[in-house]
N, C-alpha and C. Protein backbone atom coordinates (compact mmCIF):
# COMPACT_ATOMS: atom_id res chain seq x y z
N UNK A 1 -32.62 32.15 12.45
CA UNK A 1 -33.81 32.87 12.08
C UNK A 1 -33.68 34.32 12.52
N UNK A 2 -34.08 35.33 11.58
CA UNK A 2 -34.01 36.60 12.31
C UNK A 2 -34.98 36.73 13.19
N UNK A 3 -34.56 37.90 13.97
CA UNK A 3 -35.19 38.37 15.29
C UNK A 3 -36.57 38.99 14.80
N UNK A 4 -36.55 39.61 13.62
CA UNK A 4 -38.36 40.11 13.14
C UNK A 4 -38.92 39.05 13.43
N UNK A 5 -38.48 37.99 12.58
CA UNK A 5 -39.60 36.84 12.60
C UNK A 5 -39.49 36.17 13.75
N UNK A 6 -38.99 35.83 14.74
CA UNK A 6 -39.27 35.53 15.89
C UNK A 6 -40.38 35.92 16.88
N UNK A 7 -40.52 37.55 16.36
CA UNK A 7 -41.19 38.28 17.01
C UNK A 7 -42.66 38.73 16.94
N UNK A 8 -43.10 37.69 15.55
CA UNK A 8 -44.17 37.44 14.78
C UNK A 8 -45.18 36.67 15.73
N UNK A 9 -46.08 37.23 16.24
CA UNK A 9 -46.98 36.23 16.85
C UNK A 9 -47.56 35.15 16.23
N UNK A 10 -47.96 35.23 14.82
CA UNK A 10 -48.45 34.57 14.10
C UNK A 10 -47.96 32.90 13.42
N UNK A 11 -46.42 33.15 14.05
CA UNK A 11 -45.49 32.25 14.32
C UNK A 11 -45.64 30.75 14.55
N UNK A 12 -45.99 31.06 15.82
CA UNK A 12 -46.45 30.13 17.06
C UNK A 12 -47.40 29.38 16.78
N UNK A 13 -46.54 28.03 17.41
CA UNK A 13 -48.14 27.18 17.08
C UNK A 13 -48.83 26.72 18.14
N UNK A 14 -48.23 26.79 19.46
CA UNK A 14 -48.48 26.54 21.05
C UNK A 14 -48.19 28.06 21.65
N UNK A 15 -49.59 28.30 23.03
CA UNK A 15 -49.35 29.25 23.43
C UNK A 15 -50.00 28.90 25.09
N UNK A 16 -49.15 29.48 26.17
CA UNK A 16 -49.18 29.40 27.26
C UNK A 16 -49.14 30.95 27.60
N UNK A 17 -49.73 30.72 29.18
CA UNK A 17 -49.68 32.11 29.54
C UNK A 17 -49.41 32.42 31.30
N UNK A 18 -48.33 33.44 31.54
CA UNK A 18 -47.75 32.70 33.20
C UNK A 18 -48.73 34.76 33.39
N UNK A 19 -48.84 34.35 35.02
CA UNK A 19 -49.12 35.85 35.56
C UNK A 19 -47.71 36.42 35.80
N UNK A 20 -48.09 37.35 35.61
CA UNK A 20 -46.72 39.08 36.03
C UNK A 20 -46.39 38.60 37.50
N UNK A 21 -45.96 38.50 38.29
CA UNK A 21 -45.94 38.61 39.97
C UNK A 21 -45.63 39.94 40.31
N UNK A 22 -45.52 40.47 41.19
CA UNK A 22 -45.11 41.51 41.81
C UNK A 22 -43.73 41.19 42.11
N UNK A 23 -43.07 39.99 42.96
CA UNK A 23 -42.15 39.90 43.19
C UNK A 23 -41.04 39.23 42.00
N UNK A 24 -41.45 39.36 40.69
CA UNK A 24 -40.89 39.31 39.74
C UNK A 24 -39.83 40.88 38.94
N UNK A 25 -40.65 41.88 39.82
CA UNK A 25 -39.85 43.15 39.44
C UNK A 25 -38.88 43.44 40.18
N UNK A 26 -37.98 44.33 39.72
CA UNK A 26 -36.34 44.86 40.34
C UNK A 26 -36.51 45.66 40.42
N UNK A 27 -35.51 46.94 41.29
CA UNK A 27 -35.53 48.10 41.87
C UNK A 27 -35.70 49.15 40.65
N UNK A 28 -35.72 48.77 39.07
CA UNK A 28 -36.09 49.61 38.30
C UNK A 28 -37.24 49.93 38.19
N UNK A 29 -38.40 48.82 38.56
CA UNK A 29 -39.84 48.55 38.42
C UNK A 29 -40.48 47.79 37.28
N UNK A 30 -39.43 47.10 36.72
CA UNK A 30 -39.95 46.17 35.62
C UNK A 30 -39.28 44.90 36.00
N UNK A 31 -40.06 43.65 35.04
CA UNK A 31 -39.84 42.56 35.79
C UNK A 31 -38.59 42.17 34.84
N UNK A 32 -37.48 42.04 35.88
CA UNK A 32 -36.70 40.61 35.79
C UNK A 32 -36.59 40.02 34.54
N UNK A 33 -34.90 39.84 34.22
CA UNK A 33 -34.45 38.73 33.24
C UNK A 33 -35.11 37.47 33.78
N UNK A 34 -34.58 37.50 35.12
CA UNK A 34 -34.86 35.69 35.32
C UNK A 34 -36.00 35.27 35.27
N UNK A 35 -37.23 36.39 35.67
CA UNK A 35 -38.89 35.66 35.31
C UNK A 35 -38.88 35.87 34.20
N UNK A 36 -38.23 36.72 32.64
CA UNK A 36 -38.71 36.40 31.27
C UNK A 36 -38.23 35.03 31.21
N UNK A 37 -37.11 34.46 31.42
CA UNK A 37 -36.47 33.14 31.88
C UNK A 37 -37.43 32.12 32.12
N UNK A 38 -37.82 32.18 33.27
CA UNK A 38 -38.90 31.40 33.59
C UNK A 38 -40.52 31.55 33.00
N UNK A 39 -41.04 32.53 32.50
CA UNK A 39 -42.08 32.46 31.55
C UNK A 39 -41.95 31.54 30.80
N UNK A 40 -40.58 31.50 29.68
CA UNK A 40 -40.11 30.47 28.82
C UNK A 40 -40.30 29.42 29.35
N UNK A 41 -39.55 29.21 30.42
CA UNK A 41 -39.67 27.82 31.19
C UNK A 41 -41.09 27.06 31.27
N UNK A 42 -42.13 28.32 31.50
CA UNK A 42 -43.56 27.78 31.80
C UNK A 42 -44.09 27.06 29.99
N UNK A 43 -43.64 28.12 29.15
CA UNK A 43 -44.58 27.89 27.64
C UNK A 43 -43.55 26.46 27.10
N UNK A 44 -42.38 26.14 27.41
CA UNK A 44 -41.93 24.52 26.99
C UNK A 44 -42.42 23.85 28.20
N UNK A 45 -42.74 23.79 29.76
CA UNK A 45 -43.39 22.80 29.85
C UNK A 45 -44.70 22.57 29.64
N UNK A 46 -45.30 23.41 29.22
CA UNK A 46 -46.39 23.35 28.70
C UNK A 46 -46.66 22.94 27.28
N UNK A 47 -45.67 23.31 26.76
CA UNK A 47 -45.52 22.67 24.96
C UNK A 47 -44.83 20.58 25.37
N UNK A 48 -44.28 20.61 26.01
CA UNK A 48 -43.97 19.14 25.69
C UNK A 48 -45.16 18.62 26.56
N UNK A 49 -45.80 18.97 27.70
CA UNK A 49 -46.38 17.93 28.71
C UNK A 49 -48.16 18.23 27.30
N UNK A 50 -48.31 19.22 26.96
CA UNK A 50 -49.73 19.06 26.33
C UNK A 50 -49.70 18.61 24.87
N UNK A 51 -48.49 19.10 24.29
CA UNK A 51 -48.07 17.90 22.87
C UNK A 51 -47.32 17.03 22.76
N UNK A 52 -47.00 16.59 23.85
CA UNK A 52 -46.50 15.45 23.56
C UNK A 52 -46.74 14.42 24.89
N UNK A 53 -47.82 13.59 24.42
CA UNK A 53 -48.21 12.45 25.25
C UNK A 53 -47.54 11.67 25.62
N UNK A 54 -48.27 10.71 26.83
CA UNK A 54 -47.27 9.59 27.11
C UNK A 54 -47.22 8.40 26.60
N UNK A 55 -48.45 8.16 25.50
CA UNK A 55 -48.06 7.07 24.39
C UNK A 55 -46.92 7.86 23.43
N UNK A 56 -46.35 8.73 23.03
CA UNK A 56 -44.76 9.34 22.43
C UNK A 56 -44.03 9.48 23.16
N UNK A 57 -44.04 9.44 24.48
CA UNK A 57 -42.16 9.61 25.13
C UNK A 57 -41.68 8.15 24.96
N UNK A 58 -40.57 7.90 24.99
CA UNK A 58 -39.70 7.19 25.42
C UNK A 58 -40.03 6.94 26.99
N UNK A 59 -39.92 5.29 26.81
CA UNK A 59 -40.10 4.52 28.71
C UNK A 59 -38.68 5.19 29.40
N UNK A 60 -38.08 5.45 29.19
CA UNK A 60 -36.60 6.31 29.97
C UNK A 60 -36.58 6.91 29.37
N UNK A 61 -37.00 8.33 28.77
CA UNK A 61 -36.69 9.49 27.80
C UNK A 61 -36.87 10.58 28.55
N UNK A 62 -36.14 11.65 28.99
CA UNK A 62 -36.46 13.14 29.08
C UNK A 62 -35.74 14.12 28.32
N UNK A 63 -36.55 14.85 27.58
CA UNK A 63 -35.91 15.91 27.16
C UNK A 63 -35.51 16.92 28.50
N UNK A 64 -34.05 16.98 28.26
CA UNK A 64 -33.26 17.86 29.29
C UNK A 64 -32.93 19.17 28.06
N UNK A 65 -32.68 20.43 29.22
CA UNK A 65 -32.44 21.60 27.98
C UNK A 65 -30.82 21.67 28.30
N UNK A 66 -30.60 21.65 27.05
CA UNK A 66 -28.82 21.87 26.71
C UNK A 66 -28.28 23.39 26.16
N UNK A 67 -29.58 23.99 25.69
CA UNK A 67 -29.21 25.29 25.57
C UNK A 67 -29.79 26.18 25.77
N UNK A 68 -29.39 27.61 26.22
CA UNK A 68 -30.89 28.60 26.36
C UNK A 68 -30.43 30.04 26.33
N UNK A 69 -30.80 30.42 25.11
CA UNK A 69 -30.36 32.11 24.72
C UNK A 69 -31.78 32.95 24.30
N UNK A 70 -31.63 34.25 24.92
CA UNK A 70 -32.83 34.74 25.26
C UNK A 70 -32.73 36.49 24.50
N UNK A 71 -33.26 36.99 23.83
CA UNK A 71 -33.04 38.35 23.65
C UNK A 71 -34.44 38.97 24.04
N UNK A 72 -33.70 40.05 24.83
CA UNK A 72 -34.12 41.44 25.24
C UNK A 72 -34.92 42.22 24.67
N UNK A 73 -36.09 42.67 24.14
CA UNK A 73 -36.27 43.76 23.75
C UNK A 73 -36.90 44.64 24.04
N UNK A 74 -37.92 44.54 25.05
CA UNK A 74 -38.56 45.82 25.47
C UNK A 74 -39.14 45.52 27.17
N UNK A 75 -39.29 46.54 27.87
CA UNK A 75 -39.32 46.11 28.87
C UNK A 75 -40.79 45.69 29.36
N UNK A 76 -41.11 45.02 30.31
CA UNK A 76 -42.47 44.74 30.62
C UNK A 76 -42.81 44.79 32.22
N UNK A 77 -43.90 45.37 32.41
CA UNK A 77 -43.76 45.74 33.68
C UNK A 77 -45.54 44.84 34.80
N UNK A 78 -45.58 45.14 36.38
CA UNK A 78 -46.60 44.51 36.56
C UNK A 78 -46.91 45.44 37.06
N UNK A 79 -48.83 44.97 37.07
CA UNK A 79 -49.58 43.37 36.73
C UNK A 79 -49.45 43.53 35.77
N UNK A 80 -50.04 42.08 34.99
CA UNK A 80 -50.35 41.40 33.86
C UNK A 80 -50.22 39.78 33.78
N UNK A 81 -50.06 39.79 32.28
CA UNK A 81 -50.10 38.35 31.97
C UNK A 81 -49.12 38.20 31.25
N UNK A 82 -47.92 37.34 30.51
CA UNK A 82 -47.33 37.21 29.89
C UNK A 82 -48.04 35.89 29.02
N UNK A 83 -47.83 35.96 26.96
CA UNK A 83 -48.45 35.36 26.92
C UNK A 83 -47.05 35.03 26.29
N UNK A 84 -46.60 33.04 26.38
CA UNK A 84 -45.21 32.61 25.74
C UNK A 84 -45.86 31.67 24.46
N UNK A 85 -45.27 32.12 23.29
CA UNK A 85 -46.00 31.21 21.83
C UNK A 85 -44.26 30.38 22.18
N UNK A 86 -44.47 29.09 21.70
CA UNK A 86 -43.61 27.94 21.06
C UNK A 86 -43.43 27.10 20.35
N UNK A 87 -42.93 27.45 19.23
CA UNK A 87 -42.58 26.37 18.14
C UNK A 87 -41.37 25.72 18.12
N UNK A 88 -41.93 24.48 17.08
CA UNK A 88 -40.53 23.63 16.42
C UNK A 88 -39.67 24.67 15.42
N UNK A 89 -38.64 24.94 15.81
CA UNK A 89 -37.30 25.48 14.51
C UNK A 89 -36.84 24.50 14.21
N UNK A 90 -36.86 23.40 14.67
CA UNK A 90 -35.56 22.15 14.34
C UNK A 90 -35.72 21.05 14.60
N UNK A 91 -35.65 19.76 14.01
CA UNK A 91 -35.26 18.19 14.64
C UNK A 91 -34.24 17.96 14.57
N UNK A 92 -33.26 17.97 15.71
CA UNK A 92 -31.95 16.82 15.06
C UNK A 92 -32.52 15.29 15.38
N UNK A 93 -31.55 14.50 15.45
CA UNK A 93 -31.40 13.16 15.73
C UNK A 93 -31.79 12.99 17.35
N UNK A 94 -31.42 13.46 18.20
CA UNK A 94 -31.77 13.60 19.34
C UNK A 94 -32.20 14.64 20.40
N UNK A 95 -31.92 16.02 19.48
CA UNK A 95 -32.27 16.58 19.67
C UNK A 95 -33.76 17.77 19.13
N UNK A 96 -34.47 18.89 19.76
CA UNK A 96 -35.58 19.37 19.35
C UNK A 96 -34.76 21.01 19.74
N UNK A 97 -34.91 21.85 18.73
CA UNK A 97 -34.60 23.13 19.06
C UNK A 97 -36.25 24.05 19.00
N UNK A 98 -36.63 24.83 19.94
CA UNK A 98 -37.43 25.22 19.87
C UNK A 98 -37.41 26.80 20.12
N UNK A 99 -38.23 27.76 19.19
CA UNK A 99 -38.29 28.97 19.18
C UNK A 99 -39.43 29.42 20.16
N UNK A 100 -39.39 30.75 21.11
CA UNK A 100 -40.37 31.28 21.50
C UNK A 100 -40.01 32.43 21.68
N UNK A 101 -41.45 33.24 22.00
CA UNK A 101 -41.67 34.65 22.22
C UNK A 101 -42.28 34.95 23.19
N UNK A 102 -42.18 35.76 23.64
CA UNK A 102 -43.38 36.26 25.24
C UNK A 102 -43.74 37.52 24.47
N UNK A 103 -44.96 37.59 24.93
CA UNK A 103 -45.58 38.87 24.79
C UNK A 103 -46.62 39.45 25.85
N UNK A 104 -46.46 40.65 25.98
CA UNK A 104 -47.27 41.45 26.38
C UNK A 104 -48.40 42.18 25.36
N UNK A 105 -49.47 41.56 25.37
CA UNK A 105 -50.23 42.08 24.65
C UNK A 105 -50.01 41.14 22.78
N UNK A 106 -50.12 42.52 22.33
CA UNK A 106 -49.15 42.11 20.81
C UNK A 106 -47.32 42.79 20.86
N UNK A 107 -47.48 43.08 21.86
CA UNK A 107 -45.99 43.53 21.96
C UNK A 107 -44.84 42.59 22.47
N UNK A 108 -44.13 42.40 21.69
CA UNK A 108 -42.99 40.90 21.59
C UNK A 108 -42.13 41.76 22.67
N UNK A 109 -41.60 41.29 23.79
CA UNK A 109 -40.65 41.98 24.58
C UNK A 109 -39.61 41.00 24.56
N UNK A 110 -39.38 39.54 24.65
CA UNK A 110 -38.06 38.96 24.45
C UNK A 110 -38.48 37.74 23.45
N UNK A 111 -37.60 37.15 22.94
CA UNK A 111 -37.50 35.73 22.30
C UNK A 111 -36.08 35.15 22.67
N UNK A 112 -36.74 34.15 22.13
CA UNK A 112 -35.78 32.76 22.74
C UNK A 112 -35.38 31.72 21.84
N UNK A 113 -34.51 30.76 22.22
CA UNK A 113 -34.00 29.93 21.47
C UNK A 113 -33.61 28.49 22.82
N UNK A 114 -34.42 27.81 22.25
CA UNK A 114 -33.81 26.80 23.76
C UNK A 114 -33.46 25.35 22.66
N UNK A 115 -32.59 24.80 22.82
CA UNK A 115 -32.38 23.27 22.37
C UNK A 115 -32.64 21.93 23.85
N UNK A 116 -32.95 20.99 23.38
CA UNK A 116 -33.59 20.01 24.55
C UNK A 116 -32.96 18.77 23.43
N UNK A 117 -32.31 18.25 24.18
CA UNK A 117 -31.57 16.69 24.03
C UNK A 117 -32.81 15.57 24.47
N UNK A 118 -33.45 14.91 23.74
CA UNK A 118 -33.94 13.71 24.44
C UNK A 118 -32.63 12.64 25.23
N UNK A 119 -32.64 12.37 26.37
CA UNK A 119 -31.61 11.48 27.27
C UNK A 119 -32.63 10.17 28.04
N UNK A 120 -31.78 9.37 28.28
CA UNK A 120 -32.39 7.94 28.56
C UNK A 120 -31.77 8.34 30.13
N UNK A 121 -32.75 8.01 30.88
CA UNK A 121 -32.57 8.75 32.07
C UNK A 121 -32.03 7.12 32.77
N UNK A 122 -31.71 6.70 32.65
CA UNK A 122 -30.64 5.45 33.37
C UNK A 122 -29.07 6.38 32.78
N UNK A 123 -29.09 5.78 31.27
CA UNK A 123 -27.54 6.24 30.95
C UNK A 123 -27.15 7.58 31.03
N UNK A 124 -28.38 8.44 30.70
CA UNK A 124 -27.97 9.86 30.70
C UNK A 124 -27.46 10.53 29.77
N UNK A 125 -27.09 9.36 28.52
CA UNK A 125 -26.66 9.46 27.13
C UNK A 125 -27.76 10.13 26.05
N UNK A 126 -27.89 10.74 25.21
CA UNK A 126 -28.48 10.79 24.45
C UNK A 126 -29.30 9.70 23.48
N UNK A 127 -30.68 9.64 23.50
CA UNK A 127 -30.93 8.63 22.54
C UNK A 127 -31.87 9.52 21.31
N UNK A 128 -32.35 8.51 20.32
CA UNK A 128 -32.42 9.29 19.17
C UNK A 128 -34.15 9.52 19.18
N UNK A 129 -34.37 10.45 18.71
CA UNK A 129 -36.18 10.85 18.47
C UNK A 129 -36.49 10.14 17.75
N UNK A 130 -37.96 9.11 18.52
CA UNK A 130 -38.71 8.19 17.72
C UNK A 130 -39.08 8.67 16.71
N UNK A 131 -39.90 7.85 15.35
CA UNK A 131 -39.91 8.55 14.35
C UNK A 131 -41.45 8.79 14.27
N UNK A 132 -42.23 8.39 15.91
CA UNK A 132 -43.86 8.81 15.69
C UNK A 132 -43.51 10.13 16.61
N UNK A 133 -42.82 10.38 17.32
CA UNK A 133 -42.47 11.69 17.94
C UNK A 133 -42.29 12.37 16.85
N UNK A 134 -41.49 12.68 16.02
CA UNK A 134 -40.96 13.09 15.29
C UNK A 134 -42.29 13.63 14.31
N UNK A 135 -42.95 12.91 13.87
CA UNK A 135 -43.79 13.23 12.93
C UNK A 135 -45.05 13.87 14.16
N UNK A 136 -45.13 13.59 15.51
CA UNK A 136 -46.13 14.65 15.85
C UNK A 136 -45.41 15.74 16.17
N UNK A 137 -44.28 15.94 16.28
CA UNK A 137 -43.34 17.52 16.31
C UNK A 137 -43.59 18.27 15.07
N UNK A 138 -43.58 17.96 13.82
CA UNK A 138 -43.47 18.34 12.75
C UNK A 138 -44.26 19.42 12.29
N UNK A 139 -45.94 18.80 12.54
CA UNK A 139 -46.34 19.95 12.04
C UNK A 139 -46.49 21.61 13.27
N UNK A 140 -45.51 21.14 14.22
CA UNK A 140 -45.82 22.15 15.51
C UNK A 140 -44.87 23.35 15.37
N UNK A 141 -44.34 23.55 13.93
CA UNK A 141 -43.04 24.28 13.45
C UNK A 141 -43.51 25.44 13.55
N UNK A 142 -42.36 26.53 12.89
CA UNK A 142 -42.52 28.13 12.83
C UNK A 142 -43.66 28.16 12.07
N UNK A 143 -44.47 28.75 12.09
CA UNK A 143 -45.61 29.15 11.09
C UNK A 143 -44.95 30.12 9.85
C-alpha cells in the first residue's frame, strides 16, 4: 500500500491513544523511534484485546508479532497525545497483517506495518485463523 494512503486518517477503523511522556524524548527534543514503536505497540494491543473477544481466540492461540516496519515522517514532540488508528491490510491462513498510523493531531508522523502469526502456545507452531475470527477481522480493514 502506498505511504499517502497509509497516512489517511480516514483509513482506520480502530483508534487508541498513548500520552507523549517526557522521558520519551532524546537529546534533540523530540520523542524517540522506540516510543513511536511502542505507541504502535499500545493501538494493536488495544485493537486485538477490544476486537477481538474471548469467545474468538483460540483455547491456546496468541497472536505473536513476526514482523514490524515503521516509517518516519515527521517529527513529534512533548506534551501531548499520540493518537494510533489500526486496520486489517491482510488475512493469511495464520496469519493477520495489520496497518497503522500515529498521529499528532491530523498530522500523520509515522506508519506502520506489523504482521502477527496466530501460534498455539503449547507447540509454538502456527495454527490457522478460525473462520468466525476471520469474518469478525474482516470488516475491521483499510477504509
Amino acid at each position: 500500500m502506498a505511504a499517502a494512503e497509509l497516512a489517511d486518517r480516514a483509513r482506520y477503523a480502530h483508534w487508541a491513544r498513548d500520552t507523549l511522556r517526557f522521558s520519551d524524548t532524546d537529546k534533540l527534543g523530540h520523542i524517540n523511534n522506540l516510543a513511536i514503536a511502542a505507541y504502535c505497540e499500545t493501538g494493536r494491543a488495544h485493537f486485538l484485546t477490544e476486537l477481538i473477544g474471548p469467545d474468538l481466540r483460540p483455547a491456546q492461540g496468541v497472536f505473536v508479532l513476526a514482523r514490524f516496519a515503521i516509517d518516519y515522517r515527521a517529527e513529534l514532540h512533548w506534551p501531548g497525545t499520540a493518537e494510533i488508528g489500526t486496520a486489517v491490510a491482510a488475512l493469511g491462513r495464520s496469519s493477520l497483517t495489520l496497518a497503522q498510523a500515529v498521529f499528532d493531531g491530523e498530522r500523520c508522523v509515522a506508519t506502520a506495518e506489523n504482521v502477527m502469526v496466530l501460534i498455539d502456545v503449547v507447540t509454538r507452531k502456527p495454527v490457522a485463523i478460525a473462520d468466525e475470527l476471520r469474518a469478525a477481522l474482516a470488516p475491521l480493514g483499510l477504509r
